[in-house]
C-alpha atoms as a PDB file:
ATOM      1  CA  UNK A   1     -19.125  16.146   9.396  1.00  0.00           C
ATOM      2  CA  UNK A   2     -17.963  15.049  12.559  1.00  0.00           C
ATOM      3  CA  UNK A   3     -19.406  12.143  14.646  1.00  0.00           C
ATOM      4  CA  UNK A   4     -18.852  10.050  17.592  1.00  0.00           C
ATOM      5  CA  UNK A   5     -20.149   7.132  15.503  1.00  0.00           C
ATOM      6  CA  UNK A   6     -17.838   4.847  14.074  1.00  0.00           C
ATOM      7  CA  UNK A   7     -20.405   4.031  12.042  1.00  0.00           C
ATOM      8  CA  UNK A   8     -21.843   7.464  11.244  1.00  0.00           C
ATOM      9  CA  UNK A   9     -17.951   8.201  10.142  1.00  0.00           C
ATOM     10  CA  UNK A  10     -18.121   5.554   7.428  1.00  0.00           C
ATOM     11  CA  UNK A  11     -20.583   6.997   6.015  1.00  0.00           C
ATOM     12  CA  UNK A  12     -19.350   9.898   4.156  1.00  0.00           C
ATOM     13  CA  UNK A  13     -16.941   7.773   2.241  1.00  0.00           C
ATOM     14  CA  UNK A  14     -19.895   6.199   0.404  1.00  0.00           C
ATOM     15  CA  UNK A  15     -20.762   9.496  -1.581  1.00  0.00           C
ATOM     16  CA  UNK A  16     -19.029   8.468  -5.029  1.00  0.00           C
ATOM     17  CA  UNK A  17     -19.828  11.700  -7.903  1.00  0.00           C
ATOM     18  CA  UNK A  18     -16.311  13.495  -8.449  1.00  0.00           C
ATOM     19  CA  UNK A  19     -14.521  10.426 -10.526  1.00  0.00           C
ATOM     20  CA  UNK A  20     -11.653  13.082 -11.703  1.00  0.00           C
ATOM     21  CA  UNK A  21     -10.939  14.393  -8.364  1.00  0.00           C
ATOM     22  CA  UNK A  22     -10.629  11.055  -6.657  1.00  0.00           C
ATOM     23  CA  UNK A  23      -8.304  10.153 -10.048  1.00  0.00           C
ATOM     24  CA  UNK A  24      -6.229  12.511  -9.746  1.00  0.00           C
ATOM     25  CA  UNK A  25      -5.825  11.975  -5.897  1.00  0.00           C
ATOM     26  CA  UNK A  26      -4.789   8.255  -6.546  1.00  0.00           C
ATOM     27  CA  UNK A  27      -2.415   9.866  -8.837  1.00  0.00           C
ATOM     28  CA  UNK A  28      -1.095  11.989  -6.024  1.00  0.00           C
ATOM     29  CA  UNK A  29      -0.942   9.324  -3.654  1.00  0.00           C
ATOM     30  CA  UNK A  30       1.151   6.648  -5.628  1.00  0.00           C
ATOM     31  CA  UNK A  31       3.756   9.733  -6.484  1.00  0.00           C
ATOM     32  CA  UNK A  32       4.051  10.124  -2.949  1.00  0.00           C
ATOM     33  CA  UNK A  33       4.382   6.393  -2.252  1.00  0.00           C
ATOM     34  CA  UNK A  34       7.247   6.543  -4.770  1.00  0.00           C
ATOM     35  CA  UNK A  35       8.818   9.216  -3.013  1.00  0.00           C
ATOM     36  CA  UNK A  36       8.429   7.767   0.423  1.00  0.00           C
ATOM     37  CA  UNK A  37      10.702   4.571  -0.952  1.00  0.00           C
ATOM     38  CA  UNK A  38      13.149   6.725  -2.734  1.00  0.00           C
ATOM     39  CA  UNK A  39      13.295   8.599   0.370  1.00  0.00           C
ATOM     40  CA  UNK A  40      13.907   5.527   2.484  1.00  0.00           C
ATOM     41  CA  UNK A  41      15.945   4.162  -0.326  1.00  0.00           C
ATOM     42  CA  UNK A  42      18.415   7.546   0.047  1.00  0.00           C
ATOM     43  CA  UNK A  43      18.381   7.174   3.924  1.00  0.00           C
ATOM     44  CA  UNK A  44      19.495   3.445   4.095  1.00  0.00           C
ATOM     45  CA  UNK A  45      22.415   4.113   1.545  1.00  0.00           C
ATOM     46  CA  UNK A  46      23.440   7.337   4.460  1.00  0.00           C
ATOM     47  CA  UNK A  47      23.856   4.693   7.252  1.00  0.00           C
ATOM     48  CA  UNK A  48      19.953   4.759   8.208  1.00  0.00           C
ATOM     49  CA  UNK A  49      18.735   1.373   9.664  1.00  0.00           C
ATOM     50  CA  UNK A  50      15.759  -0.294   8.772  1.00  0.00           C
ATOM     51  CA  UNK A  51      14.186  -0.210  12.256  1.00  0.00           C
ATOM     52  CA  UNK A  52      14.313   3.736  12.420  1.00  0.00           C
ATOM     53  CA  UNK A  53      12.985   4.259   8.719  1.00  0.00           C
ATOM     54  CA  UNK A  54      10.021   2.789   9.739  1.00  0.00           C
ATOM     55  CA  UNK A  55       9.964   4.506  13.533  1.00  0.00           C
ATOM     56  CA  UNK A  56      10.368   7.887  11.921  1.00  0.00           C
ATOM     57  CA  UNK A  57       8.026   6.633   8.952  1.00  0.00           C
ATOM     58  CA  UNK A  58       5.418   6.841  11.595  1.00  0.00           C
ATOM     59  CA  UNK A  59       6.523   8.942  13.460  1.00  0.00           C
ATOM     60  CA  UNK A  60       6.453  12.111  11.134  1.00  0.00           C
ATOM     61  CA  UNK A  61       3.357  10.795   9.408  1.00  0.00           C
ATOM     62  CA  UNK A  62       1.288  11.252  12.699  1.00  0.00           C
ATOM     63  CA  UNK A  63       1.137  14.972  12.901  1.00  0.00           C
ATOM     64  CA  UNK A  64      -0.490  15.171   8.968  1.00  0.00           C
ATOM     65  CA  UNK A  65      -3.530  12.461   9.931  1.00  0.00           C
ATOM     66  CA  UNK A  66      -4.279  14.066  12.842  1.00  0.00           C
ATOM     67  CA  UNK A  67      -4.533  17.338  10.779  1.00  0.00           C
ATOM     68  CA  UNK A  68      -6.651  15.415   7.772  1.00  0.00           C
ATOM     69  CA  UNK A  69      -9.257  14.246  10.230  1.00  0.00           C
ATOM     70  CA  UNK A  70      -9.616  17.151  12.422  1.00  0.00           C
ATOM     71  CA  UNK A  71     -10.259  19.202   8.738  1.00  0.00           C
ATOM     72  CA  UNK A  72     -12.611  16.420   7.539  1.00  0.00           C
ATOM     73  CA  UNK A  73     -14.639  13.941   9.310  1.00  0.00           C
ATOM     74  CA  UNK A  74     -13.670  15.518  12.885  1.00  0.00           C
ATOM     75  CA  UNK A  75     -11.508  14.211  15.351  1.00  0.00           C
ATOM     76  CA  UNK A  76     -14.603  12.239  16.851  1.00  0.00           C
ATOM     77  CA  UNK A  77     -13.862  10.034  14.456  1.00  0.00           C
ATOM     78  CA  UNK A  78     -10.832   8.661  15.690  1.00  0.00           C
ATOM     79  CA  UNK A  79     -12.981   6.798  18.054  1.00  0.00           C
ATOM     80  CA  UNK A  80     -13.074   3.182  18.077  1.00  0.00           C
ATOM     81  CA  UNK A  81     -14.721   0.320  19.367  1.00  0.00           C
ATOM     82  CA  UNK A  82     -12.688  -2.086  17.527  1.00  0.00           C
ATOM     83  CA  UNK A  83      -9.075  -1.722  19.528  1.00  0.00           C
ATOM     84  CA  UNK A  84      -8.234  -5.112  19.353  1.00  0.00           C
ATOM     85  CA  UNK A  85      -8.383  -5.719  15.595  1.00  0.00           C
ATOM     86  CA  UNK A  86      -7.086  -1.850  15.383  1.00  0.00           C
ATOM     87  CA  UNK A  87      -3.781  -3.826  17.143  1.00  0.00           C
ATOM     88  CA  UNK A  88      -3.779  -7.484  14.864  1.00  0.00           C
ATOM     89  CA  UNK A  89      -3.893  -4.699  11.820  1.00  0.00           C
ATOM     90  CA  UNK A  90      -1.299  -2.545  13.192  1.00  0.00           C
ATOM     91  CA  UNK A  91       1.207  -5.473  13.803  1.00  0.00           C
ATOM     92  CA  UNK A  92       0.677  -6.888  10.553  1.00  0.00           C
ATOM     93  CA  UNK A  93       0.657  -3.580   9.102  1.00  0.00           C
ATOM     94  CA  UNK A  94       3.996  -3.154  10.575  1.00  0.00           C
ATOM     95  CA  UNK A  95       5.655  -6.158   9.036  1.00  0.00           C
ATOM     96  CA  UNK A  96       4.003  -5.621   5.416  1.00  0.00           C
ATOM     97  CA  UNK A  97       6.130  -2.073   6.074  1.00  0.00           C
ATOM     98  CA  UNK A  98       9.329  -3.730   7.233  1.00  0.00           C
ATOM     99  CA  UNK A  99       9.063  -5.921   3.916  1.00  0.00           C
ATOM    100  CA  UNK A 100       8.040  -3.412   1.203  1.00  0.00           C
ATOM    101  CA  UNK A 101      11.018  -0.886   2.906  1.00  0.00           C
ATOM    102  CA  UNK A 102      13.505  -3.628   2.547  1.00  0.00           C
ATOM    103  CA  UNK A 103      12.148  -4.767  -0.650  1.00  0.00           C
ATOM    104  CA  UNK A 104      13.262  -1.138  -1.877  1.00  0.00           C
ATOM    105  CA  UNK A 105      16.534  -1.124  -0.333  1.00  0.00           C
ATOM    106  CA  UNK A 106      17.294  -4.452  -1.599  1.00  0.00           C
ATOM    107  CA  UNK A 107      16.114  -3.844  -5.168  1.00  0.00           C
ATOM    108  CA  UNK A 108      15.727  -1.107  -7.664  1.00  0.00           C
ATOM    109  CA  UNK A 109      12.522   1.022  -7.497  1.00  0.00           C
ATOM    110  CA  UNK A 110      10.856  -0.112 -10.708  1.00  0.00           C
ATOM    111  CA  UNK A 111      11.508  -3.789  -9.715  1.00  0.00           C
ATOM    112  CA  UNK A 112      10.716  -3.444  -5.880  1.00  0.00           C
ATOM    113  CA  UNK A 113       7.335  -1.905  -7.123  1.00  0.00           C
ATOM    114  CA  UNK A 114       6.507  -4.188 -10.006  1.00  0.00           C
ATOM    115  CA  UNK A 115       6.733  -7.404  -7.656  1.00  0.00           C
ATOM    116  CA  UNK A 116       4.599  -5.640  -4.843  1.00  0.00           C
ATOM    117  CA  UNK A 117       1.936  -5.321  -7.337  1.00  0.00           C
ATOM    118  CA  UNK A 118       1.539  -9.171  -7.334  1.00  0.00           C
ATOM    119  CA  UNK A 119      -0.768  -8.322  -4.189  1.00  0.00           C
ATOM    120  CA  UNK A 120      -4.228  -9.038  -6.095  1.00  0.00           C
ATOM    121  CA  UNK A 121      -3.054 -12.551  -6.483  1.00  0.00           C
ATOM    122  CA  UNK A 122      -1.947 -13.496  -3.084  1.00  0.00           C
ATOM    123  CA  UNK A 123      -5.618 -11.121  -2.566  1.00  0.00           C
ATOM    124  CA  UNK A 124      -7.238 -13.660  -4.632  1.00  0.00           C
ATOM    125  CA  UNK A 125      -5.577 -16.719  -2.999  1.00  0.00           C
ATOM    126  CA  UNK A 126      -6.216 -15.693   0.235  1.00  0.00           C
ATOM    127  CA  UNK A 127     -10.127 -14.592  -0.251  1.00  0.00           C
ATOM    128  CA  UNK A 128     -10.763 -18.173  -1.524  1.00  0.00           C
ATOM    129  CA  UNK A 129      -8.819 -19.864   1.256  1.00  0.00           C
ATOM    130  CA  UNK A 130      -9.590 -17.881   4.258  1.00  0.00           C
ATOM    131  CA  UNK A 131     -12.852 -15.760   3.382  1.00  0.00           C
ATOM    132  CA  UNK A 132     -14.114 -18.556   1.626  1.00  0.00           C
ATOM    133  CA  UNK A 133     -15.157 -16.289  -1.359  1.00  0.00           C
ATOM    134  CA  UNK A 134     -16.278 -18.246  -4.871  1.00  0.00           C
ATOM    135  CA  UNK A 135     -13.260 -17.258  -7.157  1.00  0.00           C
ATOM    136  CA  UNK A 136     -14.401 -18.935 -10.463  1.00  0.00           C
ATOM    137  CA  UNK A 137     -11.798 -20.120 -13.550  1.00  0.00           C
ATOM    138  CA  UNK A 138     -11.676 -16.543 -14.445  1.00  0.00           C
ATOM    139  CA  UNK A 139      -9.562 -15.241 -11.243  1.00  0.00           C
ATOM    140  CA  UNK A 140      -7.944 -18.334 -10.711  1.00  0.00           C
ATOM    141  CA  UNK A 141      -6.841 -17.936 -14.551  1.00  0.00           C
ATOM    142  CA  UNK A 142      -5.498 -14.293 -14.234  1.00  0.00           C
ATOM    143  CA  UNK A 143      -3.532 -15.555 -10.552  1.00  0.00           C
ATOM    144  CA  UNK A 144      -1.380 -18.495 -12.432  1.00  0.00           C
ATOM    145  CA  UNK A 145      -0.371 -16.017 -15.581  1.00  0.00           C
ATOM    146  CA  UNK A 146       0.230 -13.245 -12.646  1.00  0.00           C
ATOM    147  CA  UNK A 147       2.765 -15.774 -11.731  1.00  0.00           C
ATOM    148  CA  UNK A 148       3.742 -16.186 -14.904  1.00  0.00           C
ATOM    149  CA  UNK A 149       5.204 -12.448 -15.032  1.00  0.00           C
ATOM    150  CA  UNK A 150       6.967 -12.877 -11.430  1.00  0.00           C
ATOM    151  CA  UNK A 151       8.747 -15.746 -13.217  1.00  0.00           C
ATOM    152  CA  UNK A 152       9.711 -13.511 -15.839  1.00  0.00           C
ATOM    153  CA  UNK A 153      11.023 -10.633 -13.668  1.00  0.00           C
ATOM    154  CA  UNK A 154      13.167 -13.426 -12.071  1.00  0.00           C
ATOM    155  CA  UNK A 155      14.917 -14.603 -15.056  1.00  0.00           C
ATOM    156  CA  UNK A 156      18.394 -13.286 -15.791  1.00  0.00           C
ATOM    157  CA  UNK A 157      18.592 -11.015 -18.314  1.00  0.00           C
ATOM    158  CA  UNK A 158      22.045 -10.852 -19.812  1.00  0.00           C
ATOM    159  CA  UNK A 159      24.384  -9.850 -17.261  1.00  0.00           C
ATOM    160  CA  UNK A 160      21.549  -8.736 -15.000  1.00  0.00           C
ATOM    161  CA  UNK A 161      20.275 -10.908 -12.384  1.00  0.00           C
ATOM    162  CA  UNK A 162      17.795  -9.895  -9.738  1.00  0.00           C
ATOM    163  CA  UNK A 163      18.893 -10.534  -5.725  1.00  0.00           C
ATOM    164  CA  UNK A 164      17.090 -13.668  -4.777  1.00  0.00           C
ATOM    165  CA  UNK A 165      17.136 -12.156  -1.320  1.00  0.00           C
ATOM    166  CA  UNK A 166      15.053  -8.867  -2.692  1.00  0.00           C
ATOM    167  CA  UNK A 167      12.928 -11.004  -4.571  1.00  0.00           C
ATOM    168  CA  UNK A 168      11.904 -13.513  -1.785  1.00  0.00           C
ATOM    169  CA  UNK A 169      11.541 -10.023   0.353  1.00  0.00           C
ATOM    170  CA  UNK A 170       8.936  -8.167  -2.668  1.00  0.00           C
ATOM    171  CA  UNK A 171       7.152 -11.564  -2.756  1.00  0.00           C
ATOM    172  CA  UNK A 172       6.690 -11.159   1.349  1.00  0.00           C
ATOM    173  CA  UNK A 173       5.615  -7.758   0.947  1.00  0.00           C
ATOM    174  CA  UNK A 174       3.190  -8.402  -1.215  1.00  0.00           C
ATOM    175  CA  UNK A 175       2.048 -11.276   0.610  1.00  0.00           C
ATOM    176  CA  UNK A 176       1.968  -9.396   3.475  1.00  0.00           C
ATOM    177  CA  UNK A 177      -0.095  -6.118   2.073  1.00  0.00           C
ATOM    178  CA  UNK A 178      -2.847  -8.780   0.823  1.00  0.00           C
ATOM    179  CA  UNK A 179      -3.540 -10.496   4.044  1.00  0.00           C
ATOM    180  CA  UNK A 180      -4.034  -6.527   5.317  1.00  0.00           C
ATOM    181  CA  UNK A 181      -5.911  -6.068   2.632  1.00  0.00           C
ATOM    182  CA  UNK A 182      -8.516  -8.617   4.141  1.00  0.00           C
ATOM    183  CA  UNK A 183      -8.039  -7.139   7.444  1.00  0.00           C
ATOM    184  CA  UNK A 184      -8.913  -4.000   6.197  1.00  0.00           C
ATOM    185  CA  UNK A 185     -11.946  -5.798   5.014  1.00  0.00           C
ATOM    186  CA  UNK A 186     -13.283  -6.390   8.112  1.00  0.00           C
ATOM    187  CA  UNK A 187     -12.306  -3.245   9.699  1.00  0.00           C
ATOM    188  CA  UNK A 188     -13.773  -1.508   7.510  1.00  0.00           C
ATOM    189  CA  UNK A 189     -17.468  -2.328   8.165  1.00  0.00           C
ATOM    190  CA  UNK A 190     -17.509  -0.555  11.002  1.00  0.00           C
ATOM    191  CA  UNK A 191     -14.045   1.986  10.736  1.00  0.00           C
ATOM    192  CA  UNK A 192     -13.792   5.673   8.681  1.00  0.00           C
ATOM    193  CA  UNK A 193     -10.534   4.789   6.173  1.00  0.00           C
ATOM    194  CA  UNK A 194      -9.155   7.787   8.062  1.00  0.00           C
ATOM    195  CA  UNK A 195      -9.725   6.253  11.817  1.00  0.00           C
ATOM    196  CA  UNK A 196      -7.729   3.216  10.730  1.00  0.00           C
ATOM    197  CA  UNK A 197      -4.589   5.150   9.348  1.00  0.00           C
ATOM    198  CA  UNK A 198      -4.777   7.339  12.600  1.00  0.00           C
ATOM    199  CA  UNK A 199      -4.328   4.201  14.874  1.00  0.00           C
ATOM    200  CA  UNK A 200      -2.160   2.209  12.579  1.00  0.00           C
ATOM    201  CA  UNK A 201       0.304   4.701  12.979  1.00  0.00           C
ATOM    202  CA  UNK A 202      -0.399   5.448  17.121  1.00  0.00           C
ATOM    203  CA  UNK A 203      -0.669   1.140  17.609  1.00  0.00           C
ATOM    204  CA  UNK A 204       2.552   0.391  16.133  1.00  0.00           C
ATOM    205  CA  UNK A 205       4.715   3.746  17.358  1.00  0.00           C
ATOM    206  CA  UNK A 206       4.660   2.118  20.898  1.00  0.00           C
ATOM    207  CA  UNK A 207       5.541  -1.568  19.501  1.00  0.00           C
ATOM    208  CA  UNK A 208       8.771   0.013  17.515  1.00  0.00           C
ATOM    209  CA  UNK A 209      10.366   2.571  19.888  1.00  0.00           C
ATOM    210  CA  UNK A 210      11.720  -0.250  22.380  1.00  0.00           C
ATOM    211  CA  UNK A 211      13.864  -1.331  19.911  1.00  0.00           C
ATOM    212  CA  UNK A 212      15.504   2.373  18.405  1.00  0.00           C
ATOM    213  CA  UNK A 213      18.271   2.124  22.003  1.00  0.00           C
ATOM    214  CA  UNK A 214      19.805  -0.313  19.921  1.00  0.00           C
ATOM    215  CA  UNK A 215      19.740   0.852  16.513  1.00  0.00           C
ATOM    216  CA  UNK A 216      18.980   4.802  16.773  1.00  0.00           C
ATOM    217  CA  UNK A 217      22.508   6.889  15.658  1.00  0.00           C
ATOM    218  CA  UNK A 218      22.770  10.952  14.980  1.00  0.00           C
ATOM    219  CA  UNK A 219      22.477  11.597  11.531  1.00  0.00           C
ATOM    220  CA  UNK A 220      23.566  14.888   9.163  1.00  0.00           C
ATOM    221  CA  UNK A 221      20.525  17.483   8.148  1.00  0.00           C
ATOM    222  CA  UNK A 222      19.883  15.672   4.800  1.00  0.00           C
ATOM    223  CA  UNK A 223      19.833  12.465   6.891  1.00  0.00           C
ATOM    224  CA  UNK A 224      17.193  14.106   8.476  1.00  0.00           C
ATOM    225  CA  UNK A 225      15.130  16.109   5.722  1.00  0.00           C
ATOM    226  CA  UNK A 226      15.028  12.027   3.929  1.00  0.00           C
ATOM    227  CA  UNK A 227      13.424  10.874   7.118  1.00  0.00           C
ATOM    228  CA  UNK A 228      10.993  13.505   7.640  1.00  0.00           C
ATOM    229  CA  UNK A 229      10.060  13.467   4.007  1.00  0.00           C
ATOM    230  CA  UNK A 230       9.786   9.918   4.332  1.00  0.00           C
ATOM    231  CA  UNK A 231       7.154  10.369   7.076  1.00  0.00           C
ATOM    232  CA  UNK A 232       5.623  13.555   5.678  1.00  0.00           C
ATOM    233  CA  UNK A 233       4.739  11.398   1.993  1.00  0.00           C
ATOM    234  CA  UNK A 234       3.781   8.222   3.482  1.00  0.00           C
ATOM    235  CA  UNK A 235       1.042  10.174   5.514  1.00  0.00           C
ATOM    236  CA  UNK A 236      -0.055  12.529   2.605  1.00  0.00           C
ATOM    237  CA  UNK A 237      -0.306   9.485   0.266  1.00  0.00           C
ATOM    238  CA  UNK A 238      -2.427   7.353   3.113  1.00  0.00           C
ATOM    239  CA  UNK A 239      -4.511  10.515   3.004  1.00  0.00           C
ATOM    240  CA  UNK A 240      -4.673  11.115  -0.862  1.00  0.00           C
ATOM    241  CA  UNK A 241      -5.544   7.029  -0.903  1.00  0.00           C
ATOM    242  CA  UNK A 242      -8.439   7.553   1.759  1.00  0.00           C
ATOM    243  CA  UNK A 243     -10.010  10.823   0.138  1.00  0.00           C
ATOM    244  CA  UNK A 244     -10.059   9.112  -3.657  1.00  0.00           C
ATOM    245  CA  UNK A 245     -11.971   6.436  -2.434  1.00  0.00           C
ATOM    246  CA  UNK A 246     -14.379   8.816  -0.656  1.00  0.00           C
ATOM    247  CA  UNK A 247     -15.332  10.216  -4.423  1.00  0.00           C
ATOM    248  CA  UNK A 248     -15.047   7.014  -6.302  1.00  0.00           C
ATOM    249  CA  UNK A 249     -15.473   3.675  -6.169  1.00  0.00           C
ATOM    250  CA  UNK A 250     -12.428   1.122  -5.900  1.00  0.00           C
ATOM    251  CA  UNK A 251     -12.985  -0.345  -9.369  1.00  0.00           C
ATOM    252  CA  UNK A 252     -12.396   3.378 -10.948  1.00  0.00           C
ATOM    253  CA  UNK A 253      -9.252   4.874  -8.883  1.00  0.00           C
ATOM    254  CA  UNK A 254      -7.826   1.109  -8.764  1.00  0.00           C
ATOM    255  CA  UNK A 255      -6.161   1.541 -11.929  1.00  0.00           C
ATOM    256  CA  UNK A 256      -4.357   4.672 -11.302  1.00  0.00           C
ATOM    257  CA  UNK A 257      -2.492   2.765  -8.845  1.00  0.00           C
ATOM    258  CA  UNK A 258      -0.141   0.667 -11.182  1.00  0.00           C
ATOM    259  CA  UNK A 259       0.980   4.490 -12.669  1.00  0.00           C
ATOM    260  CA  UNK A 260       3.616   3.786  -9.369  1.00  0.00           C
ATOM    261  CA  UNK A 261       5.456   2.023 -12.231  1.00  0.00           C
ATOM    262  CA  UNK A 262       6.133   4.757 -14.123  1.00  0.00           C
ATOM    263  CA  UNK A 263       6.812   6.704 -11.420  1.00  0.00           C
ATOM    264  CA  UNK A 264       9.569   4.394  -9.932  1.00  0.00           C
ATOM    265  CA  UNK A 265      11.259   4.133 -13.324  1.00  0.00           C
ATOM    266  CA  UNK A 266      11.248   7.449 -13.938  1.00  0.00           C
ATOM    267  CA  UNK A 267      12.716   8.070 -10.279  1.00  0.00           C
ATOM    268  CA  UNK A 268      14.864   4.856 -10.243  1.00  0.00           C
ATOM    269  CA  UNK A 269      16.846   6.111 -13.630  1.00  0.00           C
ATOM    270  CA  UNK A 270      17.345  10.144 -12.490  1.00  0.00           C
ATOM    271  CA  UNK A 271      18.498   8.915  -9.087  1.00  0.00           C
ATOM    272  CA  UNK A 272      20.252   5.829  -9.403  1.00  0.00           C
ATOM    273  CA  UNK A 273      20.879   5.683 -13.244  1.00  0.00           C
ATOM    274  CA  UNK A 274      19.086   2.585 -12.818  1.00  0.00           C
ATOM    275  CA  UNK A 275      16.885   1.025 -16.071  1.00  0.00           C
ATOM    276  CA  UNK A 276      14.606  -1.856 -15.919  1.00  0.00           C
ATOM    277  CA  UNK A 277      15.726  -5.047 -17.805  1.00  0.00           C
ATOM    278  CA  UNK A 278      13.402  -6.428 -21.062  1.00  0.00           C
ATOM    279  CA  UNK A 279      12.154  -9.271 -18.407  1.00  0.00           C
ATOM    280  CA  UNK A 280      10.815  -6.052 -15.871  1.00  0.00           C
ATOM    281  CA  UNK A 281       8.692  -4.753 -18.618  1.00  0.00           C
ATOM    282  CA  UNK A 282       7.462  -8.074 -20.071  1.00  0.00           C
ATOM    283  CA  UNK A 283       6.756  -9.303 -16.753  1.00  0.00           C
ATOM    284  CA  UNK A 284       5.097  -6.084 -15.008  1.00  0.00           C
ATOM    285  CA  UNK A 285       2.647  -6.241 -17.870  1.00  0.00           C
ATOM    286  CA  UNK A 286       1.830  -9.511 -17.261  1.00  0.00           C
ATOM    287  CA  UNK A 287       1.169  -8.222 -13.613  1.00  0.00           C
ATOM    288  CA  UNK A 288      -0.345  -5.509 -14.607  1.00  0.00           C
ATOM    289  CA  UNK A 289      -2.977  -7.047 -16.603  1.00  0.00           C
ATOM    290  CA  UNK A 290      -3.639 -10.008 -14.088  1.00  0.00           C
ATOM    291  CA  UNK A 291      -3.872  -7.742 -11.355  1.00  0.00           C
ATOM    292  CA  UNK A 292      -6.336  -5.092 -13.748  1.00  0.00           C
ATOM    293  CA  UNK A 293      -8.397  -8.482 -14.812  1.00  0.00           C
ATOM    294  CA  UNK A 294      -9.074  -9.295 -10.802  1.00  0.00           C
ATOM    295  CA  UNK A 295     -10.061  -6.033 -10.444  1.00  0.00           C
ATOM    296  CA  UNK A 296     -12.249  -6.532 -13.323  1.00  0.00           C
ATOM    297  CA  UNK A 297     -13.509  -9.373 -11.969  1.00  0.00           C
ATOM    298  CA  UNK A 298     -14.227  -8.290  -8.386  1.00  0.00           C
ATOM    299  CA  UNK A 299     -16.168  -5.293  -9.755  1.00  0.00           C
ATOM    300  CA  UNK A 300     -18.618  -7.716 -11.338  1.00  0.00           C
ATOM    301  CA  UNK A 301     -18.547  -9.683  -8.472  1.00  0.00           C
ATOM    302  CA  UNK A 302     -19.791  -6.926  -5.729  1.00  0.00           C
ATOM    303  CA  UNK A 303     -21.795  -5.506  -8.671  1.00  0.00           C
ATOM    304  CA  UNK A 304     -23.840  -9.022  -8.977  1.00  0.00           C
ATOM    305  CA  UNK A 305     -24.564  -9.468  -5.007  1.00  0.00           C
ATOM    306  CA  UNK A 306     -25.741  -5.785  -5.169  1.00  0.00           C
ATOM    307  CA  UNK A 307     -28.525  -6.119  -8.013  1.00  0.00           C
ATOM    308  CA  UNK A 308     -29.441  -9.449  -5.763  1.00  0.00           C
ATOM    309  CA  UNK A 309     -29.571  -7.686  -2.835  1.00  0.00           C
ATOM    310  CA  UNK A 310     -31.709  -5.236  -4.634  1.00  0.00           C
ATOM    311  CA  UNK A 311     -34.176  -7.879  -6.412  1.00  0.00           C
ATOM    312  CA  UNK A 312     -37.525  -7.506  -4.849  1.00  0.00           C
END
């Protein structure tokens, strides 16, 4: 399975016939994105900083990709003639980090996650304005009543109010992961899924570690075991993310993703005691559906230029 090719390595990850395998890896990889911000969650409250979560986020990851590639496509195929974008993705990669981290510390897990899955319409926004992809009344519909639910989740509820500061924060997370997400885009016409998570993490290592003098401290074992499970689950769901979309297409193991709600509730309330307010709910289904709906409509979309492509 291994090749020197970049684009030989890409190639494996167009063989789509086990749907319920690559499910219930999307499954597994949005638990263990849950855990990873619980994890980093736990460490901030124990005196952890922000800039070390994320050092020791890739740090501990590192190990685990190396392992997934040298078991599946080869370590070959952590070549790349693509360094420079490799870098651009790895620096904005590493601010979209720094923003959904703090998002988490700032704000409760179930809200944290339901604003970062606003991404599809700063996607949608951003594919029209900088890609400049058709995006008919249909998308442009489901982006203003994805709005709509942000809104919502903003809105006091009763004595509950949500931190402006989080808020603003999720918003620039999710901002952040869509303009990746059209990186990714591009990088990945030529880059294995697997070769990009191996230099993300390698890229950005070197651009964090000047900075841990200042803001490194000891911590206590359990201090430790939530940074190293921090690491270790970030890196097992990047891998769990990579293989489902080896064995399905997007537009199947998409959905799976917004399960992270359930997940973070469930977590949010045995950890922290912590319940979502009647404007959460409302307004993550609003999300929910708006961001399921672009989905919906970028599946026809891709599906369309394909039967073109294939017109005699």
């Amino acid at each position: 399975m291994s090749s020197s090719s970049p684009r030989a390595a890409v190639r494996p990850h167009a063989t789509h016939d086990r749907p319920f395998y690559a499910l219930s890896q999307r499954l597994i990889a949005m638990i263990m994105l849950t855990l990873m911000f619980a994890g980093a969650k736990l460490a901030s409250e124990r005196g952890v900083n922000l800039v070390e979560i994320v050092f020791y986020r890739q740090l501990f990851s590192l190990p685990i990709i190396v392992l997934a590639a040298a078991a599946g496509p080869g370590l070959a195929s952590m070549r790349t003639q693509r360094p420079g974008l490799h870098f651009t993705r790895s620096l904005a990669g590493l601010c979209g980090m720094v923003f959904n981290f703090f998002s988490y510390i700032l704000l409760p897990l179930a809200e944290a996650t339901t604003i970062g899955f606003s991404m599809p319409i700063f996607g949608t926004i951003f594919s029209a304005l900088l890609l400049r992809e058709k995006t008919g009344i249909h998308r442009w519909s489901a982006v203003i009543i994805g709005f709509v639910g942000v809104i919502i989740i903003a809105q006091p509820q009763g004595h509950e109010t949500i931190a402006p500061l989080g808020l603003a924060v999720a918003i620039a997370a999710a901002v952040s992961s869509a303009l990746i997400s059209i990186l990714l885009r591009q990088i990945g016409r030529t880059e294995a899924p697997i070769t990009t998570v191996f230099w993300f993490s390698v890229m950005s290592l070197p651009v964090v570690a000047p900075f841990m003098p200042f803001y490194a401290s000891g911590h206590d074992l359990w201090t430790w075991i939530l940074l190293l499970s921090t690491g270790l689950t970030g890196g097992l769901a990047q891998i769990c993310m990579t293989t489902s979309l080896r064995w399905a297409p997007v537009s199947l193991v998409l959905p799976m993703d917004y399960s992270a709600i359930i997940w973070s509730t469930l977590l949010g309330w045995l950890l922290w005691s912590s319940w979502p307010s009647i404007n959460t709910f409302i307004g993550g289904a609003i999300i929910t559906a708006s961001g399921l709906y672009i989905a919906y409509r970028e599946h026809k979309r891709i599906q369309r230029v394909r039967d073109l492509s294939a017109a005699p």
